[in-house]
N, C-alpha and C. Protein backbone atom coordinates (compact mmCIF):
# COMPACT_ATOMS: atom_id res chain seq x y z
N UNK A 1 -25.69 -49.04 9.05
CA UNK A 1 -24.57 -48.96 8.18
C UNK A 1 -23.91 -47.57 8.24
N UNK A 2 -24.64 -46.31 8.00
CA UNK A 2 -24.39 -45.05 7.84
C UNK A 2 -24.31 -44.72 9.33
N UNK A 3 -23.38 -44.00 10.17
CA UNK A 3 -23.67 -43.16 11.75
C UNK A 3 -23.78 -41.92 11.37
N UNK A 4 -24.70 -41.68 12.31
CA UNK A 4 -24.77 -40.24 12.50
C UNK A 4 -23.84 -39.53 13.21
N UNK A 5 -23.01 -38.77 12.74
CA UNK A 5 -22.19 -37.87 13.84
C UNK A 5 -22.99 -36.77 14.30
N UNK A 6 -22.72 -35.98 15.00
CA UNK A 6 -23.09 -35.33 16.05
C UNK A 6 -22.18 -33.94 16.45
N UNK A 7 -22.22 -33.14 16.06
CA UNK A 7 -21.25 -31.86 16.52
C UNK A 7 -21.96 -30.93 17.64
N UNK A 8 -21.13 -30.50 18.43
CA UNK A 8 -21.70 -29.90 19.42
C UNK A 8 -21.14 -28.24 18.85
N UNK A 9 -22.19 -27.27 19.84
CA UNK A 9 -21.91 -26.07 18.51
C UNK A 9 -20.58 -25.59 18.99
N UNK A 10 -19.89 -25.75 19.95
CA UNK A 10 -18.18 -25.43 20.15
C UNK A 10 -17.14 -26.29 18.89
N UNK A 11 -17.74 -27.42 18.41
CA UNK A 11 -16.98 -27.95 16.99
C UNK A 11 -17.18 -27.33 16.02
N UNK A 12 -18.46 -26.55 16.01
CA UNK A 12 -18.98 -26.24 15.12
C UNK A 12 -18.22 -24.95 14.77
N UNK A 13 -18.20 -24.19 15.70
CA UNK A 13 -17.55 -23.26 15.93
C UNK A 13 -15.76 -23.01 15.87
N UNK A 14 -15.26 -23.96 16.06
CA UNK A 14 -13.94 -23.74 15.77
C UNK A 14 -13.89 -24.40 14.50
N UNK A 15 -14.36 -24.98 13.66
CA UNK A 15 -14.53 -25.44 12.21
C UNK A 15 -14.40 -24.31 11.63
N UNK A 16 -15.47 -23.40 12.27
CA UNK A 16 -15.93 -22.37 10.81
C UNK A 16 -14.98 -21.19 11.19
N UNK A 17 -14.64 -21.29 12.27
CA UNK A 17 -13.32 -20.52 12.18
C UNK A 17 -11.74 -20.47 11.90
N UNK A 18 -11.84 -21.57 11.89
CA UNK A 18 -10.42 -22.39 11.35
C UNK A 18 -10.58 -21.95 9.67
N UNK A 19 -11.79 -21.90 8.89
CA UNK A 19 -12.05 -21.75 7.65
C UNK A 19 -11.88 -20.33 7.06
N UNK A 20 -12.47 -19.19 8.19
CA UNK A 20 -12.19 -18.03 8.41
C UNK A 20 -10.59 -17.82 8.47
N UNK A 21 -9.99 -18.42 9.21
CA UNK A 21 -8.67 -17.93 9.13
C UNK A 21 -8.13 -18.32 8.01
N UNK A 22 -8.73 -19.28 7.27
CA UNK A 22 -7.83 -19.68 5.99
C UNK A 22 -7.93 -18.71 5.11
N UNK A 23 -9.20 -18.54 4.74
CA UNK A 23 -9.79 -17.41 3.72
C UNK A 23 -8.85 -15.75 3.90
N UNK A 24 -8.70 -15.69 5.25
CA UNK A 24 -8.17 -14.42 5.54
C UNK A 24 -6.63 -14.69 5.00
N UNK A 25 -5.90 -15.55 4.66
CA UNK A 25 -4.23 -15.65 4.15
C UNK A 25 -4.67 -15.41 2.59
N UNK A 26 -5.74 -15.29 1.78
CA UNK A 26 -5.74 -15.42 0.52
C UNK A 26 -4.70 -14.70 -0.24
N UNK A 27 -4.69 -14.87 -1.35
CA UNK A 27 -3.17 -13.84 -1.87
C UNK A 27 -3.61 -13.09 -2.90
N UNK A 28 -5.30 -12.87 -2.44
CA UNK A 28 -5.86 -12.09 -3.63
C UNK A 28 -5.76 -10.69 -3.22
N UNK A 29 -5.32 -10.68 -4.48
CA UNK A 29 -4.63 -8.87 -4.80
C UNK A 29 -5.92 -7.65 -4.44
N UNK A 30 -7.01 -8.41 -4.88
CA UNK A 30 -8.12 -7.47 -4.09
C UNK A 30 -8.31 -7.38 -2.65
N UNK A 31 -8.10 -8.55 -1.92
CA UNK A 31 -8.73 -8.24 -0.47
C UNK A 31 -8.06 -7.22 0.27
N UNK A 32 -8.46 -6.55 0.69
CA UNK A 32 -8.21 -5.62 1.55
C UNK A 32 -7.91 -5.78 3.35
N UNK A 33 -7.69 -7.13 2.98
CA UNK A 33 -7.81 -7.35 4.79
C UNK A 33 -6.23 -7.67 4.72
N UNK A 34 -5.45 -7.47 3.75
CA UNK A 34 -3.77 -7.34 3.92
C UNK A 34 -3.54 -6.78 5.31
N UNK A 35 -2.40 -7.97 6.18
CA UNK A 35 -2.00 -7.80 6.97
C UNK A 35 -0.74 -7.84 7.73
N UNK A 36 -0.21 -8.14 6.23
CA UNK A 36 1.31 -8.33 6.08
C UNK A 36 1.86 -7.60 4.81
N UNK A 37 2.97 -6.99 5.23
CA UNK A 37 3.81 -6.20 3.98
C UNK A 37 4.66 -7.40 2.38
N UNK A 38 4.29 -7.52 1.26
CA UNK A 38 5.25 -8.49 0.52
C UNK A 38 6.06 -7.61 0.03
N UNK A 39 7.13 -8.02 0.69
CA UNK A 39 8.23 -7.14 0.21
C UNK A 39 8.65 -6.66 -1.28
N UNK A 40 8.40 -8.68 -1.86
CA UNK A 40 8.70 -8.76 -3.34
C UNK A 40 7.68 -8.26 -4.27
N UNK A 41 6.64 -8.13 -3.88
CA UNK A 41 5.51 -7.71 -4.50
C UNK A 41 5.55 -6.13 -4.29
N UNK A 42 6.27 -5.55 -3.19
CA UNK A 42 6.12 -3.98 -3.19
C UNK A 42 6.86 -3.68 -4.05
N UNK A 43 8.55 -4.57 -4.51
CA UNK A 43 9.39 -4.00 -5.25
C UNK A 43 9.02 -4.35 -6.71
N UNK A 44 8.95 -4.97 -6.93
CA UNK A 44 7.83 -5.63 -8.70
C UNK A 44 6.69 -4.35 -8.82
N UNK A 45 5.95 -4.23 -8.01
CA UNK A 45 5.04 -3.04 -8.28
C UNK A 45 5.39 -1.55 -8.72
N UNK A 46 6.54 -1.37 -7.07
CA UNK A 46 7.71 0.21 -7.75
C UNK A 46 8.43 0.34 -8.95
N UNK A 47 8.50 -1.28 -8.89
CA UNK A 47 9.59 -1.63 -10.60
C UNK A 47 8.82 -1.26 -11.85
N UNK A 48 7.48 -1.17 -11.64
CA UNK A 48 6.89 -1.02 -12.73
C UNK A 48 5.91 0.15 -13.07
N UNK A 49 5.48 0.71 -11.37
CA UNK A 49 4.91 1.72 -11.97
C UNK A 49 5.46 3.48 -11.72
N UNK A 50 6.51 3.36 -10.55
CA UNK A 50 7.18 4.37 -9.84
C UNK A 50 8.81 4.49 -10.71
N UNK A 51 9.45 3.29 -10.47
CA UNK A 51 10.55 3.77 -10.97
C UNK A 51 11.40 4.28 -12.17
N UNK A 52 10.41 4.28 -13.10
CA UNK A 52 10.53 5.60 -13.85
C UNK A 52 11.36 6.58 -14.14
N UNK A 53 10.03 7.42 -12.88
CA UNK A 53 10.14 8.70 -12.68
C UNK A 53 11.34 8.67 -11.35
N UNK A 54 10.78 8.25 -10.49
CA UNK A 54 11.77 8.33 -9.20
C UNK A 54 13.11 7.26 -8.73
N UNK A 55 13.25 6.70 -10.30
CA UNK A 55 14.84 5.51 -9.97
C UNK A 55 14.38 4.54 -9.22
N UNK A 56 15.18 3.01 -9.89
CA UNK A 56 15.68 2.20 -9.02
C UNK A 56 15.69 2.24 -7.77
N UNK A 57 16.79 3.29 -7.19
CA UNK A 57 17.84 3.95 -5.93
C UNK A 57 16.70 4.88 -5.49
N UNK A 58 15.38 5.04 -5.83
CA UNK A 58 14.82 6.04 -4.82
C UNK A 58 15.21 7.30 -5.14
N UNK A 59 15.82 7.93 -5.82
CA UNK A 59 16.85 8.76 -5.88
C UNK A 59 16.01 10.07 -6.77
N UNK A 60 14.93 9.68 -7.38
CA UNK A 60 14.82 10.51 -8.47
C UNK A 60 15.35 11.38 -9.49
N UNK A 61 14.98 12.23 -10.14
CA UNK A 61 16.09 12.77 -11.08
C UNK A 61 15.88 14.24 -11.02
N UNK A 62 17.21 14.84 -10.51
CA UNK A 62 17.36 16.80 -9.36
C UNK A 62 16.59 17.02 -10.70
N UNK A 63 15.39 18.11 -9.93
CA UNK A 63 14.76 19.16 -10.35
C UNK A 63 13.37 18.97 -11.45
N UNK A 64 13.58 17.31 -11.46
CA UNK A 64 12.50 16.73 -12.47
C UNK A 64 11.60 15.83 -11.63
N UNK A 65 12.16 14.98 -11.32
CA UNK A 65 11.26 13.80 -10.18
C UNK A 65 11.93 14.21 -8.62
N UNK A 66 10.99 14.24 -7.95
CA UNK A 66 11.41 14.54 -6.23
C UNK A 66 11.64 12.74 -6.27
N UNK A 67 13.20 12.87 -4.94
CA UNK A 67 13.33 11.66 -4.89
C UNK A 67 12.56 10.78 -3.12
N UNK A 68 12.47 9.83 -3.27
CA UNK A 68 11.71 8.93 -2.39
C UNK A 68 12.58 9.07 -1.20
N UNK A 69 14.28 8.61 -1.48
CA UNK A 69 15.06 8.28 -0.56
C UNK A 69 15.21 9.48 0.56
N UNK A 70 15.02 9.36 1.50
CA UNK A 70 14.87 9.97 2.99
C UNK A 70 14.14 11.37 2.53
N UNK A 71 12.98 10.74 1.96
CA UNK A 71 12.08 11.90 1.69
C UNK A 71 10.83 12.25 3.31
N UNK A 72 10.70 13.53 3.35
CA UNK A 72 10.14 13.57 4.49
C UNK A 72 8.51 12.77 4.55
N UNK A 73 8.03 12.93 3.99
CA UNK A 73 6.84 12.33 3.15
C UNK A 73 6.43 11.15 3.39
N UNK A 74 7.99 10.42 2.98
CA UNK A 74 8.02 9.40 3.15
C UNK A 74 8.03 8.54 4.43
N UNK A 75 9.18 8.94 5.67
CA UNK A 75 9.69 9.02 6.06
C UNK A 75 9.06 9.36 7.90
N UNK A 76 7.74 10.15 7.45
CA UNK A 76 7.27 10.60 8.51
C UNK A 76 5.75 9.63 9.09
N UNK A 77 5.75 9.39 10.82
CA UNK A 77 5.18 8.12 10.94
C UNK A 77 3.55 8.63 10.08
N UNK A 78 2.75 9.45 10.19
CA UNK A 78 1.83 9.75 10.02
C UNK A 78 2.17 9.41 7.99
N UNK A 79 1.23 8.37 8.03
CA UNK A 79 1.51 8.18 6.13
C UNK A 79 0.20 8.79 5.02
N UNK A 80 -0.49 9.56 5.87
CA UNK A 80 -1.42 9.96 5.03
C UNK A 80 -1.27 10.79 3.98
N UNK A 81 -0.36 11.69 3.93
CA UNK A 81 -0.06 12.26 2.97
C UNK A 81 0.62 11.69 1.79
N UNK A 82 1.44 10.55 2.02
CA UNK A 82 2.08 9.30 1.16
C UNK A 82 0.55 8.73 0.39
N UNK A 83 -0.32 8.28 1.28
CA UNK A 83 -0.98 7.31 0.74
C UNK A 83 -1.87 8.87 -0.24
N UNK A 84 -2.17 9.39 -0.09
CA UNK A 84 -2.95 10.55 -1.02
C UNK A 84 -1.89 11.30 -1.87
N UNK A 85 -0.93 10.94 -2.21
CA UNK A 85 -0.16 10.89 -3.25
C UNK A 85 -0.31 10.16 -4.55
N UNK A 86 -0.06 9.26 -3.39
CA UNK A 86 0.04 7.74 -4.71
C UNK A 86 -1.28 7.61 -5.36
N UNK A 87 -2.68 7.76 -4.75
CA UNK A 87 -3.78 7.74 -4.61
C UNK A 87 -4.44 8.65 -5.78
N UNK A 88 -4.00 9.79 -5.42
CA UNK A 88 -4.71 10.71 -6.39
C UNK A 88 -3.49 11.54 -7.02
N UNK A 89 -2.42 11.17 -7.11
CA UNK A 89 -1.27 12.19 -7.95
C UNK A 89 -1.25 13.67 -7.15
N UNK A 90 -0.05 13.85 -7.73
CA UNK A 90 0.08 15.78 -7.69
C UNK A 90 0.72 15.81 -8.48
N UNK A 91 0.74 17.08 -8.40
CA UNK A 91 1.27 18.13 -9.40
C UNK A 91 2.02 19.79 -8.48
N UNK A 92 3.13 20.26 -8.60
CA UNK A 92 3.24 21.18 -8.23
C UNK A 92 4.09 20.81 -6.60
N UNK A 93 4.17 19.87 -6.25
CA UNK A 93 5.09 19.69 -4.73
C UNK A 93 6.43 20.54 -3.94
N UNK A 94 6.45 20.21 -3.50
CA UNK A 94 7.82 20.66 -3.13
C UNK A 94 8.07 19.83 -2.16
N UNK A 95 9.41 19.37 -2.58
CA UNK A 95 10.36 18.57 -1.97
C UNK A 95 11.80 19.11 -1.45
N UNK A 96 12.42 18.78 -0.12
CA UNK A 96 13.37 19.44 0.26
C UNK A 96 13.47 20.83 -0.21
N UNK A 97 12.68 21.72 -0.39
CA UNK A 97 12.60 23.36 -0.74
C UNK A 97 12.76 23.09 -2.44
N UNK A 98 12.62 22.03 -3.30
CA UNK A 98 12.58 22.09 -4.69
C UNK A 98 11.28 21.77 -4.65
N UNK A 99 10.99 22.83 -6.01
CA UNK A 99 9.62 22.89 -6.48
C UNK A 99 9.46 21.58 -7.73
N UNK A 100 8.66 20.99 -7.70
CA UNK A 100 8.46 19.92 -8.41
C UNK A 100 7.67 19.80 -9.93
N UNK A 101 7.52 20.51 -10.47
CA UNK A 101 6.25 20.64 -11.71
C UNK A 101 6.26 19.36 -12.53
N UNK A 102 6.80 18.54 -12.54
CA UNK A 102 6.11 17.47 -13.21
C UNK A 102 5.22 16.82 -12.59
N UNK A 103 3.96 16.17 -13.14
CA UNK A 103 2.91 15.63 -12.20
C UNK A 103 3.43 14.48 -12.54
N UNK A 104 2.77 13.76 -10.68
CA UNK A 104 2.60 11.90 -10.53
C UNK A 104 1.25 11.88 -11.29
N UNK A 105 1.05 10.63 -11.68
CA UNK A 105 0.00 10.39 -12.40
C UNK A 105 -0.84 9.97 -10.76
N UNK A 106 -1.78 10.01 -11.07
CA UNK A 106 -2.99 9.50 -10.04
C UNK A 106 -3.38 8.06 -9.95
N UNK A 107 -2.59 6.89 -9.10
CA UNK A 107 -2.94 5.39 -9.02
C UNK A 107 -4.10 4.66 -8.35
N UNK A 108 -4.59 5.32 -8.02
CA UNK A 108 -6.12 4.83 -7.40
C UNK A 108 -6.93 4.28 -8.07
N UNK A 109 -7.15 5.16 -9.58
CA UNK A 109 -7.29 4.16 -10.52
C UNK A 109 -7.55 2.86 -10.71
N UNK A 110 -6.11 2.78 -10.49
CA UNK A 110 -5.32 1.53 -11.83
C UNK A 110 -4.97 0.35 -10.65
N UNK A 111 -4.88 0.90 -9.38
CA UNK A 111 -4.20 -0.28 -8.70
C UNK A 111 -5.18 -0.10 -7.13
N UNK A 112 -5.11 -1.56 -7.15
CA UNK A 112 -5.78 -2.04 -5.30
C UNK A 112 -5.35 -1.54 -4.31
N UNK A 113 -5.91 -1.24 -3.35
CA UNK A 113 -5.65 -0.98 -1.86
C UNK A 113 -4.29 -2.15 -1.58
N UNK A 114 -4.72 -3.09 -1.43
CA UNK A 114 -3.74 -3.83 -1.57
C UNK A 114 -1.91 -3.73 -2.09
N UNK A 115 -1.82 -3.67 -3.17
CA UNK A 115 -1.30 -2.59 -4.31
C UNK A 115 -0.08 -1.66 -3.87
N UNK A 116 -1.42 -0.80 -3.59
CA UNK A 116 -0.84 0.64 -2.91
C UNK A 116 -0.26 0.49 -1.59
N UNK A 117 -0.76 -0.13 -0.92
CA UNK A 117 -0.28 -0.45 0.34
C UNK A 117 1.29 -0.95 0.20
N UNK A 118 1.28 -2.40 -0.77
CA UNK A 118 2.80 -2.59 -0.57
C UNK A 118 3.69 -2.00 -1.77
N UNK A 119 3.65 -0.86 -2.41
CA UNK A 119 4.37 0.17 -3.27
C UNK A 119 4.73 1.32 -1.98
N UNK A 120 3.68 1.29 -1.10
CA UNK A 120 4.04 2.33 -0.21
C UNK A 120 5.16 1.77 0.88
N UNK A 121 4.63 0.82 1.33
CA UNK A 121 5.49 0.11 2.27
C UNK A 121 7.12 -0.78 1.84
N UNK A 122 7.15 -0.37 0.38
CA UNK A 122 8.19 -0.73 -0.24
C UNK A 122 9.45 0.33 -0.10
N UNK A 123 8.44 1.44 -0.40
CA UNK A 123 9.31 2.78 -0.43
C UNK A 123 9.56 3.37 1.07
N UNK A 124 8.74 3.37 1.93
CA UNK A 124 8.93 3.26 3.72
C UNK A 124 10.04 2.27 4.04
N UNK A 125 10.22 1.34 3.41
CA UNK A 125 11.67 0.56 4.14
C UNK A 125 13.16 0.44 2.96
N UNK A 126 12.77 1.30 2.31
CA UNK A 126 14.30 0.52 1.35
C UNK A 126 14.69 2.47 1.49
N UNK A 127 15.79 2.00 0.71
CA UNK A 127 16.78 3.04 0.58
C UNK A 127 17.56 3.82 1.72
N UNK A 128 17.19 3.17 2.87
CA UNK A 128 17.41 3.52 4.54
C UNK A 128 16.65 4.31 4.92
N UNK A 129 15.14 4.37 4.31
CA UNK A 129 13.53 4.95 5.05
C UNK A 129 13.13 3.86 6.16
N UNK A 130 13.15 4.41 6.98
CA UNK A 130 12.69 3.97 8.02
C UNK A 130 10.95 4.36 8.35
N UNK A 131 10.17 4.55 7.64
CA UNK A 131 8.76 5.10 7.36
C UNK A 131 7.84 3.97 7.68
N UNK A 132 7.01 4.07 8.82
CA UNK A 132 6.08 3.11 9.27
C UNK A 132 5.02 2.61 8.10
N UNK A 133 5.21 1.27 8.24
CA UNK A 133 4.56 0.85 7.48
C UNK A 133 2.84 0.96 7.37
N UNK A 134 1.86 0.76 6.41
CA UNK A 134 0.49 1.01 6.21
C UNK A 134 0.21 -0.48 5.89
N UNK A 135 -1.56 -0.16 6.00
CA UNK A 135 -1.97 -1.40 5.70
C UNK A 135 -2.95 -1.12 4.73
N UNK A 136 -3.75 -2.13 3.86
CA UNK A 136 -4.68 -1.74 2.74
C UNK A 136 -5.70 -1.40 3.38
N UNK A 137 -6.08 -1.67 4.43
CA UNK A 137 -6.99 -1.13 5.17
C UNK A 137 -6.91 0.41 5.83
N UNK A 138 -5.62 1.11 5.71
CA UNK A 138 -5.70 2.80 5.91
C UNK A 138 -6.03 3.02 4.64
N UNK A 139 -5.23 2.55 3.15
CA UNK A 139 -5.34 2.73 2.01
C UNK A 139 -6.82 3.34 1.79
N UNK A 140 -7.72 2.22 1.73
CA UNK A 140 -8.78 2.26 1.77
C UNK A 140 -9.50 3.33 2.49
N UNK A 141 -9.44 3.30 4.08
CA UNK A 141 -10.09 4.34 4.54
C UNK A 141 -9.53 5.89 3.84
N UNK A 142 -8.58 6.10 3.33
CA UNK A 142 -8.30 7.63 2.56
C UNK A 142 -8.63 7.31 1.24
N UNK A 143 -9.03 6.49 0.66
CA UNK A 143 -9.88 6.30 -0.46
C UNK A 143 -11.48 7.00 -0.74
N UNK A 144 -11.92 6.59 0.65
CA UNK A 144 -13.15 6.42 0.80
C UNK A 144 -13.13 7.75 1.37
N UNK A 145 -12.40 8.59 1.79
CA UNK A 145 -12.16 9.79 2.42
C UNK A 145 -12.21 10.92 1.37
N UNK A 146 -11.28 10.47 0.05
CA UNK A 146 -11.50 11.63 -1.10
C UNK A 146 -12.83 11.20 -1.54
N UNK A 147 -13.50 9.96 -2.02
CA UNK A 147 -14.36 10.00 -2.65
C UNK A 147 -15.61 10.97 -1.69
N UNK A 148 -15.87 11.03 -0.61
CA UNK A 148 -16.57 11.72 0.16
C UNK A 148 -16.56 13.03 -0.01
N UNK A 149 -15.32 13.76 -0.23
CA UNK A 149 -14.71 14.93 -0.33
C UNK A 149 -15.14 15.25 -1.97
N UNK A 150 -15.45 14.41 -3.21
CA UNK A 150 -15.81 14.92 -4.26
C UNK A 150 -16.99 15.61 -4.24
């Protein structure tokens, strides 16, 4: 009544990887294996925790908030200094030869690799930044880079 099926381990094998690839699209805000930028999710994120201080427009406000828009920072392919911004705050910057004294608060905290990744990669493509995009997976590795450094 009942057959036995029979898998040979090449079925077996593209099964459990077909399952693997599913798991890897998840849209959980924790995983870190982000491998795609959400655009709408970078701008909802800036909307709520950046623009503030640094505008809508990127623009920030002269002599109080350094602005994002064709910020070098931003702007430049190497993003490590972006991502250890957002990461752990500053205080004291200088932007285009203005000195900055209001501090960013420190988001490492409060928000995922994930997160950070597309707040960063939000601000790398809008305002006419052309700033290579990151993945939660650099995020992470300069995460794991300050905590080492404490």
């Amino acid at each position: 009544m009942y057959r036995i099926v029979r898998h040979t381990p090449a079925i077996v094998l593209v099964l459990c990887l077909g399952s693997l690839a599913a798991a890897g699209t998840s849209s959980d805000t924790g995983n870190s294996l982000q491998t795609h930028y959400d655009p709408q999710k970078g701008r909802t994120l800036y909307s709520t925790h950046c623009s503030a201080c640094h505008g809508a427009n990127g623009e920030g406000l002269p002599g109080t908030y350094p602005p994002i828009k064709g910020s070098g920072v931003v702007t430049k392919d190497d993003a490590t200094k972006h991502i250890l911004v957002v990461l752990n705050g500053l205080q004291g910057g200088k932007a285009g030869g203005v000195l900055y004294a209001s501090p960013m608060p420190p988001f490492g905290s409060i928000l995922s690799d994930v997160d950070i990744a597309d707040i960063i990669d939000y601000e790398r493509s809008s305002w006419g930044n052309h700033g290579k995009l990151v993945t939660a997976a650099q995020v992470a590795a300069e995460r794991n880079q300050t905590k080492k450094g404490d």
